[in-house]
C-alpha atoms as a PDB file:
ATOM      1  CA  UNK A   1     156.237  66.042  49.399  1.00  0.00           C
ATOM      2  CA  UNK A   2     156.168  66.785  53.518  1.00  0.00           C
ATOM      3  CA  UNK A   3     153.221  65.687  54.678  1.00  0.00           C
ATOM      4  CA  UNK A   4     151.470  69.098  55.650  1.00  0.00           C
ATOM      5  CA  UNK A   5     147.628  69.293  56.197  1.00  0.00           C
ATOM      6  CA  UNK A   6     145.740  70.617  53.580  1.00  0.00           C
ATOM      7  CA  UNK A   7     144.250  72.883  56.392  1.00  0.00           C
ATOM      8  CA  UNK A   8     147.538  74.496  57.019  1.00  0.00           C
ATOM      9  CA  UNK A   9     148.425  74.815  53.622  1.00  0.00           C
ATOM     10  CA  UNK A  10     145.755  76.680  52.518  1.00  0.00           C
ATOM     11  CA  UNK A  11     146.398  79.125  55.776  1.00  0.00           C
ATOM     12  CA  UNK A  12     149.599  79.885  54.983  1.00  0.00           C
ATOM     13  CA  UNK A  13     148.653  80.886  51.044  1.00  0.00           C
ATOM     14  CA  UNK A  14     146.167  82.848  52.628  1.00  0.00           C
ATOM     15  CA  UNK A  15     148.603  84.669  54.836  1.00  0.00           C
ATOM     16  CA  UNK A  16     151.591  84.502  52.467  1.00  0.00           C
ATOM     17  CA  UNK A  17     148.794  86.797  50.047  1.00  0.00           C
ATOM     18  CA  UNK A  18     147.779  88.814  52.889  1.00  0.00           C
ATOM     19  CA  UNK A  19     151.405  90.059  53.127  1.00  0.00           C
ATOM     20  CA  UNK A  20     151.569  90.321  49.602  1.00  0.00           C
ATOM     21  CA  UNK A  21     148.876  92.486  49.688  1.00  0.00           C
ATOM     22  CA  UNK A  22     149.903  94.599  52.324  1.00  0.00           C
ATOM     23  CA  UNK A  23     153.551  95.064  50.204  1.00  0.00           C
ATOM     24  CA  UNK A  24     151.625  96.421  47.281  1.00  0.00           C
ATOM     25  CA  UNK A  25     149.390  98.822  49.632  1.00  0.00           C
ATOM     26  CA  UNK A  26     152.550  99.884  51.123  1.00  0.00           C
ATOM     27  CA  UNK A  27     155.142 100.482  48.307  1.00  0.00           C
ATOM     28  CA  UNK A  28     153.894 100.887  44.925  1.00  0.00           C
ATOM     29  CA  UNK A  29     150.425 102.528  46.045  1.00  0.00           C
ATOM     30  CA  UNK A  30     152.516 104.640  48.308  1.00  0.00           C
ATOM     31  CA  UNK A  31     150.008 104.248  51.384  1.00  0.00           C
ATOM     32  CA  UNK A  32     152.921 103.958  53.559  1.00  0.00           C
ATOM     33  CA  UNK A  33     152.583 108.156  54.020  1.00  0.00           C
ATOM     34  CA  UNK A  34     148.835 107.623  55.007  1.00  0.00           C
ATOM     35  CA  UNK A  35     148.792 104.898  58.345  1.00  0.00           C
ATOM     36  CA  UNK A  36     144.827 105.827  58.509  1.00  0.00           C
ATOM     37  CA  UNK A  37     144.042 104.351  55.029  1.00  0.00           C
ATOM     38  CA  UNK A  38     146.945 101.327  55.440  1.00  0.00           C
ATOM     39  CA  UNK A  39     145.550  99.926  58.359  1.00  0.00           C
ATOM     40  CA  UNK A  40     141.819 100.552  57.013  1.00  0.00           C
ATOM     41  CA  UNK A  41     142.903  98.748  53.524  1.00  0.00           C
ATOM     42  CA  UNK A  42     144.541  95.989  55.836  1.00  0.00           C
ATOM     43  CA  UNK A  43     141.592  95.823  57.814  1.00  0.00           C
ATOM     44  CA  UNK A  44     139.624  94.804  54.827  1.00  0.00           C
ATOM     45  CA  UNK A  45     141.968  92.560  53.391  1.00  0.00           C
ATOM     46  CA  UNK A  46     142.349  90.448  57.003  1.00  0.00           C
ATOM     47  CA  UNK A  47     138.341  90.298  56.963  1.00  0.00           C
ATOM     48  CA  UNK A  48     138.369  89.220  53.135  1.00  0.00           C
ATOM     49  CA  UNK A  49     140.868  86.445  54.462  1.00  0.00           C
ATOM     50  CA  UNK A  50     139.041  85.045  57.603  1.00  0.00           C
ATOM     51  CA  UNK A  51     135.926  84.711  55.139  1.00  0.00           C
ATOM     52  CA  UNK A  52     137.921  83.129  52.637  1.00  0.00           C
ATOM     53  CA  UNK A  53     139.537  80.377  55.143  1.00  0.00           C
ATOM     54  CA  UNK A  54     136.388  80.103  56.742  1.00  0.00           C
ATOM     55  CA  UNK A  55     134.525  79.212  53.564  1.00  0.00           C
ATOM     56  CA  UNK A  56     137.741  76.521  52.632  1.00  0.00           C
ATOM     57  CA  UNK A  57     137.351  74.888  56.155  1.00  0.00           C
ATOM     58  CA  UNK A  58     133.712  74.355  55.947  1.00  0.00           C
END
């Protein structure tokens, strides 16, 4: 195993769901017509996120 800080880590799941997120918004929802709701959804999601990695780091 590299040795990666746990800190990190859990950042990068956070972000690597974010975009995973964002791919299902965009493709199989088919918000990729409708920028106005995208960015709103991602706008959500992002917020959801920074709560979520601020809750992990405390």
């Amino acid at each position: 195993m590299l040795p990666v800080l746990p800190e990190l880590l859990g950042a990068g799941i956070l972000i690597l769901a974010l975009i995973k997120a964002r791919v299902i918004l965009t493709r199989y929802l088919d918000l990729a017509k409708s920028q106005v709701w995208l960015r709103g959804f991602t706008a959500v999601l992002t917020g959801f996120v920074l709560v979520i990695f601020s809750l992990y780091l405390m």
